[in-house]
Protein backbone atom coordinates (compact mmCIF):
# COMPACT_ATOMS: atom_id res chain seq x y z
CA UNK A 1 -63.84 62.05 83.56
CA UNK A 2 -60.21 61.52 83.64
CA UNK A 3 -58.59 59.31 86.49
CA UNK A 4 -57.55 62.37 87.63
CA UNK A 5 -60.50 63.44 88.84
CA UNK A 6 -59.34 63.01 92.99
CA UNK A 7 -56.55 64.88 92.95
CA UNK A 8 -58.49 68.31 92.60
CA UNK A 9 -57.68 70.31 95.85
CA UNK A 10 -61.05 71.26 98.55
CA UNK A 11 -62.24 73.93 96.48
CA UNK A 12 -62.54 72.35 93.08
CA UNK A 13 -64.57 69.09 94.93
CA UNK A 14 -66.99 72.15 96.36
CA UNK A 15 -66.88 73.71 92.77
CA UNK A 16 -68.11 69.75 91.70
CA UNK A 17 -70.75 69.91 94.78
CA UNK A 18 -72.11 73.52 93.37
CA UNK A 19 -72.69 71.80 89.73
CA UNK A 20 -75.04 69.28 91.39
CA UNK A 21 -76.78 72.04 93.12
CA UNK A 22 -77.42 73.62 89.84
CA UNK A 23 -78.57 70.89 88.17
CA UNK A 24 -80.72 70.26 90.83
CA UNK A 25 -82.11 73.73 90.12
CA UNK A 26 -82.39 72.92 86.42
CA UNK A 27 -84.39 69.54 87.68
CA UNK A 28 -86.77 71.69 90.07
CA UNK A 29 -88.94 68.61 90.39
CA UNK A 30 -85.78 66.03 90.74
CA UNK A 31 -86.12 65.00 87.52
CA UNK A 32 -89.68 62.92 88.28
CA UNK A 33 -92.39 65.60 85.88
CA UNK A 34 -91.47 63.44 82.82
CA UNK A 35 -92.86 60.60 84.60
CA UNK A 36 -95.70 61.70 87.08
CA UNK A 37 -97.57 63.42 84.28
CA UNK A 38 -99.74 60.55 82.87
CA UNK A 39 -98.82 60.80 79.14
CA UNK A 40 -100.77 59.42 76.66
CA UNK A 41 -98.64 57.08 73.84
CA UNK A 42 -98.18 59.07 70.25
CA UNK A 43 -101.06 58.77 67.84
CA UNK A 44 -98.76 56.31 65.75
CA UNK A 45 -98.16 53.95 68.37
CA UNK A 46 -102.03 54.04 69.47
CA UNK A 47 -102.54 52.99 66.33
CA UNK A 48 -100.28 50.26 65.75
CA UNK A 49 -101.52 48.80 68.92
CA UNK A 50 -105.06 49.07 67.71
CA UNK A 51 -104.05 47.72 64.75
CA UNK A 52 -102.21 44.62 66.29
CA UNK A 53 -105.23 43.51 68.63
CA UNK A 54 -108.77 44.15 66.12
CA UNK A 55 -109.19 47.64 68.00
CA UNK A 56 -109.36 46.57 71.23
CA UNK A 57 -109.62 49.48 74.11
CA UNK A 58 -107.78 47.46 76.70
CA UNK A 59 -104.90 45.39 75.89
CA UNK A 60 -104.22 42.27 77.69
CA UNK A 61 -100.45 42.47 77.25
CA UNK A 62 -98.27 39.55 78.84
CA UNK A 63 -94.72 39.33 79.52
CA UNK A 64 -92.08 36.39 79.24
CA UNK A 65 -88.69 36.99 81.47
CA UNK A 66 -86.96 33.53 80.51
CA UNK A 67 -83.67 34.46 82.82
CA UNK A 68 -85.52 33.57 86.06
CA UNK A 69 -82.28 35.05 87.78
CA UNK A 70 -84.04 36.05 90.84
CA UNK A 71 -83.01 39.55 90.07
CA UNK A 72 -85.87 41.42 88.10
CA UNK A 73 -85.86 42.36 84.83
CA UNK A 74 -85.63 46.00 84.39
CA UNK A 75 -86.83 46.49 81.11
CA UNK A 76 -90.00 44.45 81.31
CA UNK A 77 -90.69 46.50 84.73
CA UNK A 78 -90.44 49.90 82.17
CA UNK A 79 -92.79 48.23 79.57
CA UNK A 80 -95.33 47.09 82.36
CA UNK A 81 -95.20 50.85 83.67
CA UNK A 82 -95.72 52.06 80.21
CA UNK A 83 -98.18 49.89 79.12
CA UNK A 84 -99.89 50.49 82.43
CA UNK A 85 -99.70 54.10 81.99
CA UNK A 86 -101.93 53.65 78.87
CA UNK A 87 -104.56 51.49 80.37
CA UNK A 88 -103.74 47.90 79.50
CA UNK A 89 -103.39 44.54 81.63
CA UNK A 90 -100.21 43.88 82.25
CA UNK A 91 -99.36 40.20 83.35
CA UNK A 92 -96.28 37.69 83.60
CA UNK A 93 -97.46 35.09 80.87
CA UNK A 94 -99.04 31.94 82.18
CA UNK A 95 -99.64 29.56 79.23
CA UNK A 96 -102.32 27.29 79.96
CA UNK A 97 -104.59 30.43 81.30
CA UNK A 98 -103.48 33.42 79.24
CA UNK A 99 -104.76 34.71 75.73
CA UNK A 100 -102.51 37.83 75.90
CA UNK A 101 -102.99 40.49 72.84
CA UNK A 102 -99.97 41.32 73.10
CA UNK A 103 -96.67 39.04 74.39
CA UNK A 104 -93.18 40.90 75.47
CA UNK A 105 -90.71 38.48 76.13
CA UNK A 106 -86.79 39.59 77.20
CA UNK A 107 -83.81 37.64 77.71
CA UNK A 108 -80.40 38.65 79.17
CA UNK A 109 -78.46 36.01 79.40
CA UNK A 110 -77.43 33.99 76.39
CA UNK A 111 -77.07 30.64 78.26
CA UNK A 112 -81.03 30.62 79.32
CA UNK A 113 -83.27 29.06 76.58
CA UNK A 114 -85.76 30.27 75.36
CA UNK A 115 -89.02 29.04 73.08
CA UNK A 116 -91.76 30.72 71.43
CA UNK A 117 -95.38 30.71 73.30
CA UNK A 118 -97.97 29.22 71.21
CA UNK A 119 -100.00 32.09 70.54
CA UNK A 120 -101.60 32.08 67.10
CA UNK A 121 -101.82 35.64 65.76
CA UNK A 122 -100.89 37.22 68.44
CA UNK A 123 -98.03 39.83 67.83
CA UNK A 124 -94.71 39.44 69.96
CA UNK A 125 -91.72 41.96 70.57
CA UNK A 126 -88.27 40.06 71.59
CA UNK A 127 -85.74 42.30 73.09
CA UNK A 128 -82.24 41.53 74.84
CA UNK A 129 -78.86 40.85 74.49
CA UNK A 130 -79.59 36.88 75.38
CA UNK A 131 -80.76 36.35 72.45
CA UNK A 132 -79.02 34.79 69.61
CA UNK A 133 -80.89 36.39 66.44
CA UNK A 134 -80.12 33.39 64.08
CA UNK A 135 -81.44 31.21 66.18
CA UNK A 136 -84.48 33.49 66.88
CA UNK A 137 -85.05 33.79 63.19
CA UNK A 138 -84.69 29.99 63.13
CA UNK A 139 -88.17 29.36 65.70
CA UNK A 140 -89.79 31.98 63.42
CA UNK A 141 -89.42 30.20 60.22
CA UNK A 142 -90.54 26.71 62.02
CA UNK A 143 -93.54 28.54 63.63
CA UNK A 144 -94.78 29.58 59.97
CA UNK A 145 -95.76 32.97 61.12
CA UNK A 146 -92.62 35.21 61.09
CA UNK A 147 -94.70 38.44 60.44
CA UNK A 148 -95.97 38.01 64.34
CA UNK A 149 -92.17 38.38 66.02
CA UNK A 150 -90.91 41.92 65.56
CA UNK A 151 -87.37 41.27 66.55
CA UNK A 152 -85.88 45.04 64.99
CA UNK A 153 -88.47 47.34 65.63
CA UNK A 154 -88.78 46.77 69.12
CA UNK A 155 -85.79 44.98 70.84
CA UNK A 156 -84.69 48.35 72.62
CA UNK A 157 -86.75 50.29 74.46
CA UNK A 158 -87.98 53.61 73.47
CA UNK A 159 -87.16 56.91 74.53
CA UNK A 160 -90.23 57.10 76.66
CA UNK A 161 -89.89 54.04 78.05
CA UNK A 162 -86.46 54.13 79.13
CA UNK A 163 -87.09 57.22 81.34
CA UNK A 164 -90.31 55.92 83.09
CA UNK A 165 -90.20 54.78 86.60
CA UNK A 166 -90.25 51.16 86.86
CA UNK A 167 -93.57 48.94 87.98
CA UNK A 168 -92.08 47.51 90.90
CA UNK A 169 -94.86 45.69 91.92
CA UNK A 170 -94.21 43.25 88.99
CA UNK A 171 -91.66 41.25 91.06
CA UNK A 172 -92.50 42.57 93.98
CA UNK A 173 -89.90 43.93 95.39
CA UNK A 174 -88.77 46.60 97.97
CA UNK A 175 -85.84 48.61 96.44
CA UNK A 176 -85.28 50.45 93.43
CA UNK A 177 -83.49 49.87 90.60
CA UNK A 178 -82.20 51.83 87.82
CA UNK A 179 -79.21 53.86 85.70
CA UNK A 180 -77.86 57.12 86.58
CA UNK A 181 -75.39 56.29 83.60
CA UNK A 182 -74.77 54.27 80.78
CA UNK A 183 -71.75 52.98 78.53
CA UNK A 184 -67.94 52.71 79.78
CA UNK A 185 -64.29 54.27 79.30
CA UNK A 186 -63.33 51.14 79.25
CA UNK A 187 -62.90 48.46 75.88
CA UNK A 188 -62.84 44.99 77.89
CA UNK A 189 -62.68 42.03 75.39
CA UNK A 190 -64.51 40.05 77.32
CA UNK A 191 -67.51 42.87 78.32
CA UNK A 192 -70.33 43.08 76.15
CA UNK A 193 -71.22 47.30 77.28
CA UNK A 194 -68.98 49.06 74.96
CA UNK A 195 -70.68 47.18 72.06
CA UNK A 196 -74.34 47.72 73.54
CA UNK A 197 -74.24 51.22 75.38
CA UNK A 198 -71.40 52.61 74.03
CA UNK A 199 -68.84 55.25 75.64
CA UNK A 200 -70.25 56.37 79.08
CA UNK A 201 -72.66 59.34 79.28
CA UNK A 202 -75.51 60.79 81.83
CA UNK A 203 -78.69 58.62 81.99
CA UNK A 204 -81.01 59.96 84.73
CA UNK A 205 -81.25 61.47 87.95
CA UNK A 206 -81.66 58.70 90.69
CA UNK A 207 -85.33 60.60 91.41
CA UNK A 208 -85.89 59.32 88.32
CA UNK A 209 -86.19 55.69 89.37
CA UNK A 210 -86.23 55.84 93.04
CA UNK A 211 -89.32 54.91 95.23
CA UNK A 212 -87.76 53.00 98.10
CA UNK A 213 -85.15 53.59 100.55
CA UNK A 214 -82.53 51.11 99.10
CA UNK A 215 -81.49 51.37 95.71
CA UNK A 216 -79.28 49.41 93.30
CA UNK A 217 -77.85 51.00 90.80
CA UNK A 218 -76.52 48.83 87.59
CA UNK A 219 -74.00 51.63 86.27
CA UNK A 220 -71.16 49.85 84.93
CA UNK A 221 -68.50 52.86 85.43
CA UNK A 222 -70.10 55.98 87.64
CA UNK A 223 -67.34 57.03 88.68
CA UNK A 224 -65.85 57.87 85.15
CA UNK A 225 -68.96 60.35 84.52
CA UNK A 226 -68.73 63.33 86.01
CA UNK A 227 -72.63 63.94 86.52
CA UNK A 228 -72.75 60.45 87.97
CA UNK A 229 -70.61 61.61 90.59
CA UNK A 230 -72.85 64.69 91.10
CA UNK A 231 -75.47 62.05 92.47
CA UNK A 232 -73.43 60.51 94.35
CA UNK A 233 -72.18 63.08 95.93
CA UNK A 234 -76.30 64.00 96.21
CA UNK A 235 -77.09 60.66 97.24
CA UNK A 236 -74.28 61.22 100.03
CA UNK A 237 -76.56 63.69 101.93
CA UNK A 238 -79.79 61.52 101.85
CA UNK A 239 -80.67 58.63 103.83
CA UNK A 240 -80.89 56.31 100.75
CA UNK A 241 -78.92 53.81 100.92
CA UNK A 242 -77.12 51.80 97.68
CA UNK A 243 -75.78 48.77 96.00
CA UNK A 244 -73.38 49.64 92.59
CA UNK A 245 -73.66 46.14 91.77
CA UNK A 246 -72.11 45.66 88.87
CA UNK A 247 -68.90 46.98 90.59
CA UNK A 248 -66.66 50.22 90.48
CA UNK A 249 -63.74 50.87 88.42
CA UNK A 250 -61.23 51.08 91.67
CA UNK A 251 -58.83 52.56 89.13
CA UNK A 252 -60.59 55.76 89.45
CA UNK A 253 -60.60 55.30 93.17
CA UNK A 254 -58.14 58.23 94.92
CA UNK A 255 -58.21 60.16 98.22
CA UNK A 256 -61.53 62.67 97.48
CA UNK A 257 -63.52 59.64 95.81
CA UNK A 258 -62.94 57.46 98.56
CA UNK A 259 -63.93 59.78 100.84
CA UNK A 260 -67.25 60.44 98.78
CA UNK A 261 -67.69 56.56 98.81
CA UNK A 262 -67.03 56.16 102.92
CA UNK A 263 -70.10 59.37 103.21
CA UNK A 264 -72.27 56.72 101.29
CA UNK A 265 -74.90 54.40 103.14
CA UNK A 266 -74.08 50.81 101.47
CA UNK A 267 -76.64 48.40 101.64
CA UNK A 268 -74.01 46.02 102.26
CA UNK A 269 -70.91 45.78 100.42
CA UNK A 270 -68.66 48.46 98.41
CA UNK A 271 -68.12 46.06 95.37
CA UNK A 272 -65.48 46.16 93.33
CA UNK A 273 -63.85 44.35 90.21
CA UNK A 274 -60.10 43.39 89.42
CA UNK A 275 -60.24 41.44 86.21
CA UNK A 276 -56.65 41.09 84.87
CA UNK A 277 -53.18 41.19 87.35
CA UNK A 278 -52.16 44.39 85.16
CA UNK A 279 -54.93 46.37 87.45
CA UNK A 280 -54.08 43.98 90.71
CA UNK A 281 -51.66 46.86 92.04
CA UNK A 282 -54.49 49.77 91.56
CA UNK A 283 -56.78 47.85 93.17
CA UNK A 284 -54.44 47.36 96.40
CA UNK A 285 -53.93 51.12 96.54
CA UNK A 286 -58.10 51.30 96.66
CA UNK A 287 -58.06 49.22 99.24
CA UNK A 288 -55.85 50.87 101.38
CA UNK A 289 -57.70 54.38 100.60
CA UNK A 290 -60.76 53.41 101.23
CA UNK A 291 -59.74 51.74 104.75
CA UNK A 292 -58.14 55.31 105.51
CA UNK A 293 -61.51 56.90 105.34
CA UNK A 294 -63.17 53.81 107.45
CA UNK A 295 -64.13 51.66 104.59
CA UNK A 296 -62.48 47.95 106.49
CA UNK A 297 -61.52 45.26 103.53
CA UNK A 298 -64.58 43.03 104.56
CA UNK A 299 -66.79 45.59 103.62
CA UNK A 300 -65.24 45.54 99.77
CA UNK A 301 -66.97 42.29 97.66
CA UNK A 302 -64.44 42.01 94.71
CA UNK A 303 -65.31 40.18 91.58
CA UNK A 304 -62.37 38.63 89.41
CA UNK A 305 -62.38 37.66 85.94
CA UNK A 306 -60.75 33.46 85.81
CA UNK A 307 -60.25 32.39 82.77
CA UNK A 308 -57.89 29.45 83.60
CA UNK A 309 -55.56 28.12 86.65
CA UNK A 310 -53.17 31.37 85.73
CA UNK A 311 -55.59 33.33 87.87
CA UNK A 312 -55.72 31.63 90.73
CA UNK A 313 -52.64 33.73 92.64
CA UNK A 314 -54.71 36.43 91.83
CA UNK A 315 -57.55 34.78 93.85
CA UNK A 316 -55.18 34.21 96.54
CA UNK A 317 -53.27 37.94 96.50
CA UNK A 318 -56.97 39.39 96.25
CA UNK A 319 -58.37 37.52 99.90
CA UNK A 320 -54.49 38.46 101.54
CA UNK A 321 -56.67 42.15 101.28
CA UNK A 322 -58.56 41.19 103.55
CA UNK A 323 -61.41 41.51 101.22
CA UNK A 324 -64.69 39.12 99.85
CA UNK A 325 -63.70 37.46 96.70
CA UNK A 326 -66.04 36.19 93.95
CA UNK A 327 -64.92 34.50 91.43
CA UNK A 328 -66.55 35.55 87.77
CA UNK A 329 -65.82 32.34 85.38
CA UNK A 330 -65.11 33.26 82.04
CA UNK A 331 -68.08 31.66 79.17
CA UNK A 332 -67.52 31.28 75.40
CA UNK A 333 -70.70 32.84 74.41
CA UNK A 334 -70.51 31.14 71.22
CA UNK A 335 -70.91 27.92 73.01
CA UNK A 336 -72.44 29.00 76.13
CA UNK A 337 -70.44 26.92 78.25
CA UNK A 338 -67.22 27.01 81.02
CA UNK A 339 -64.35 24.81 81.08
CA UNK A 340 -64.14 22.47 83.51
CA UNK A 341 -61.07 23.62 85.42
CA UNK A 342 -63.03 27.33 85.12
CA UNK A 343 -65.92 25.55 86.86
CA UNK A 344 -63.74 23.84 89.66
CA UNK A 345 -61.64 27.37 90.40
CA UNK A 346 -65.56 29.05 90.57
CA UNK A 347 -66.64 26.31 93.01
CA UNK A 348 -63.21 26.55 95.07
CA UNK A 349 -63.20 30.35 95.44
CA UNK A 350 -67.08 30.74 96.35
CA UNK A 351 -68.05 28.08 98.48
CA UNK A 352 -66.26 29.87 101.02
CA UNK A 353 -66.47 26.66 103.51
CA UNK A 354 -64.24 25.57 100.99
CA UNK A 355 -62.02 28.14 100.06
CA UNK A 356 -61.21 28.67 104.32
CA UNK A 357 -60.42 25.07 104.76
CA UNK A 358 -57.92 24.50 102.10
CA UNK A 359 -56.33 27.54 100.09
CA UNK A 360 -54.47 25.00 98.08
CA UNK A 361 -56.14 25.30 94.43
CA UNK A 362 -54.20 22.21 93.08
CA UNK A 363 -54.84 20.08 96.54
CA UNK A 364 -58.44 20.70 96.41
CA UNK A 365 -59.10 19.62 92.77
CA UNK A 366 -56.82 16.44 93.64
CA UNK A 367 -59.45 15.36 96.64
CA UNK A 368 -62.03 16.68 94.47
């Protein structure tokens, strides 16, 4: 979708509306028979599991999320679901208790560390872009049994995985959570999507993934697909209510959009990104759209890229909005660390007992 998109007069946004209808009709079942149908796994993959624990029936399969975020992993919810689906155990790994035939472990973050569970013989699959490879390869060699880590067969998930409805009951929790697109338009040097999904395409209907009333969806650019607007605009007439949390690309943010965004139920904030001052202007002009349409600024939760003092005024121009401002430090992913004056801007901008008492970047880090 081009940026564009807004200016298209009453009829072409109904046009838009229509297309959702008729993929709706295309869908009949919202897009949830690929899922509900209990389906078994292909004779292959039967077999390799068979293979991997003696024959066993029933596969006590354990899983290792070694982010501990808070924020649940959504791939290891799709492999519980699956593996569920086909009759197995499915626990979080607990190593003084557990002799799992099977161990998943995922990792998003590169910064989180990571070791291999002492299971002798026991096959593992290591997926996610937190892991550094070499280093991977590394544990493997000192473990003496390489042949047990799979880490290029399995470290995405397959086709029928990706489209299953998550196990929510793994974490626990009381929303959904899920894709109605992948990839981005845009090339960001410091954004690892373009280089993992790719350009931006159509992932899934939201009945796809949703079972709950609140659901946050972790598209990284919706509003440059054109069928992820046809949700939205779906999503628009429901009570569901959402969280885009990874932010939206305000440059694609015009009249019609923001008046799709202020007929959305947020589950809190309309977030939002401005990561350089070349898009600080666009991002103003949002703003100001979406309070037209009854959006206020403290509604909109902004994340900023800071890479050094330089953006600071940006910081500063960003809250005159009106708006909730979260600074995003910038990490050297070779390294895995922040500098220290990336650290103290962090700390200034969201402790926000901080950031309303003194707005003074340079006095703060003197009294620091």
């Amino acid at each position: 979708m081009s940026a564009t998109y807004g200016g298209r007069n009453n009829a072409k946004r109904n046009q838009h509306e229509n297309r959702g209808v008729r993929r709706r009709k295309a869908f009949p079942h919202g897009g949830q028979l690929r899922h509900v149908q209990k389906r078994q796994m292909h004779d292959e993959e039967i077999r390799e599991h068979l293979r991997l624990v003696g024959g066993k029936q029933k596969v006590k399969v354990s899983l290792i999320d070694f982010d501990n975020t808070g924020f649940p992993n959504l791939a290891l919810m799709k492999i519980s679901a699956n593996e569920k689906q086909c009759g197995n155990e499915v626990k979080f790994y607990e190593p003084l208790f557990d002799k799992p035939d099977l161990v998943y472990m995922s990792k998003v973050f590169k910064f989180n560390k990571f070791s291999i569970p002492n299971v002798p013989g026991v096959q593992i699959y290591a997926g996610g872009t937190g892991f550094d490879w070499g280093q991977l390869q590394d544990e493997m060699n000192s473990d003496h049994s390489p042949d047990r880590i799979s880490i290029g067969t399995r470290n995405k998930l397959t086709d029928e995985q990706e489209h299953i409805c998550p196990d929510y009951s793994l974490y626990g929790i009381n929303y959904s959570i899920g894709f109605i697109t992948r990839g981005c338009i845009r090339k960001c040097e410091f954004c690892i999507v373009p280089s993992k999904e790719g350009a931006i395409r159509f992932n899934a209907p939201i009945e796809e993934f949703q079972r709950h009333k609140k659901v946050v969806l972790l598209d990284n650019n919706i509003l440059a697909c054109e069928e992820g607007i046809d949700e939205l605009y779906k999503i628009s007439k429901t009570d569901t209510k959402i969280d885009v949390n990874q932010g939206l690309d305000f440059r694609l943010v015009d009249d019609s959009i923001a008046e799709l965004l202020a007929k959305l139920k947020w589950i809190r904030y309309v977030r939002a990104s401005c990561d350089s001052d070349a898009v600080f202007e666009r991002v103003k002009k949002s703003v100001e759209a979406l309070k037209s349409k009854g959006i206020k600024p403290y509604r909109i939760f902004c994340y900023t890229l800071v890479k050094g003092e330089n953006d600071v005024q940006r910081i500063l121009e960003l809250d005159k909005l009106g708006i909730q401002v979260f600074a995003m430090g910038y990490m050297n992913f070779k390294t895995g660390k922040k500098s220290q004056i990336i650290k103290d801007i962090c700390r200034w901008c969201n402790r926000k007992e901080i950031f309303k008492s003194e707005k003074n970047f340079t006095k703060y880090r003197g009294r620091k």
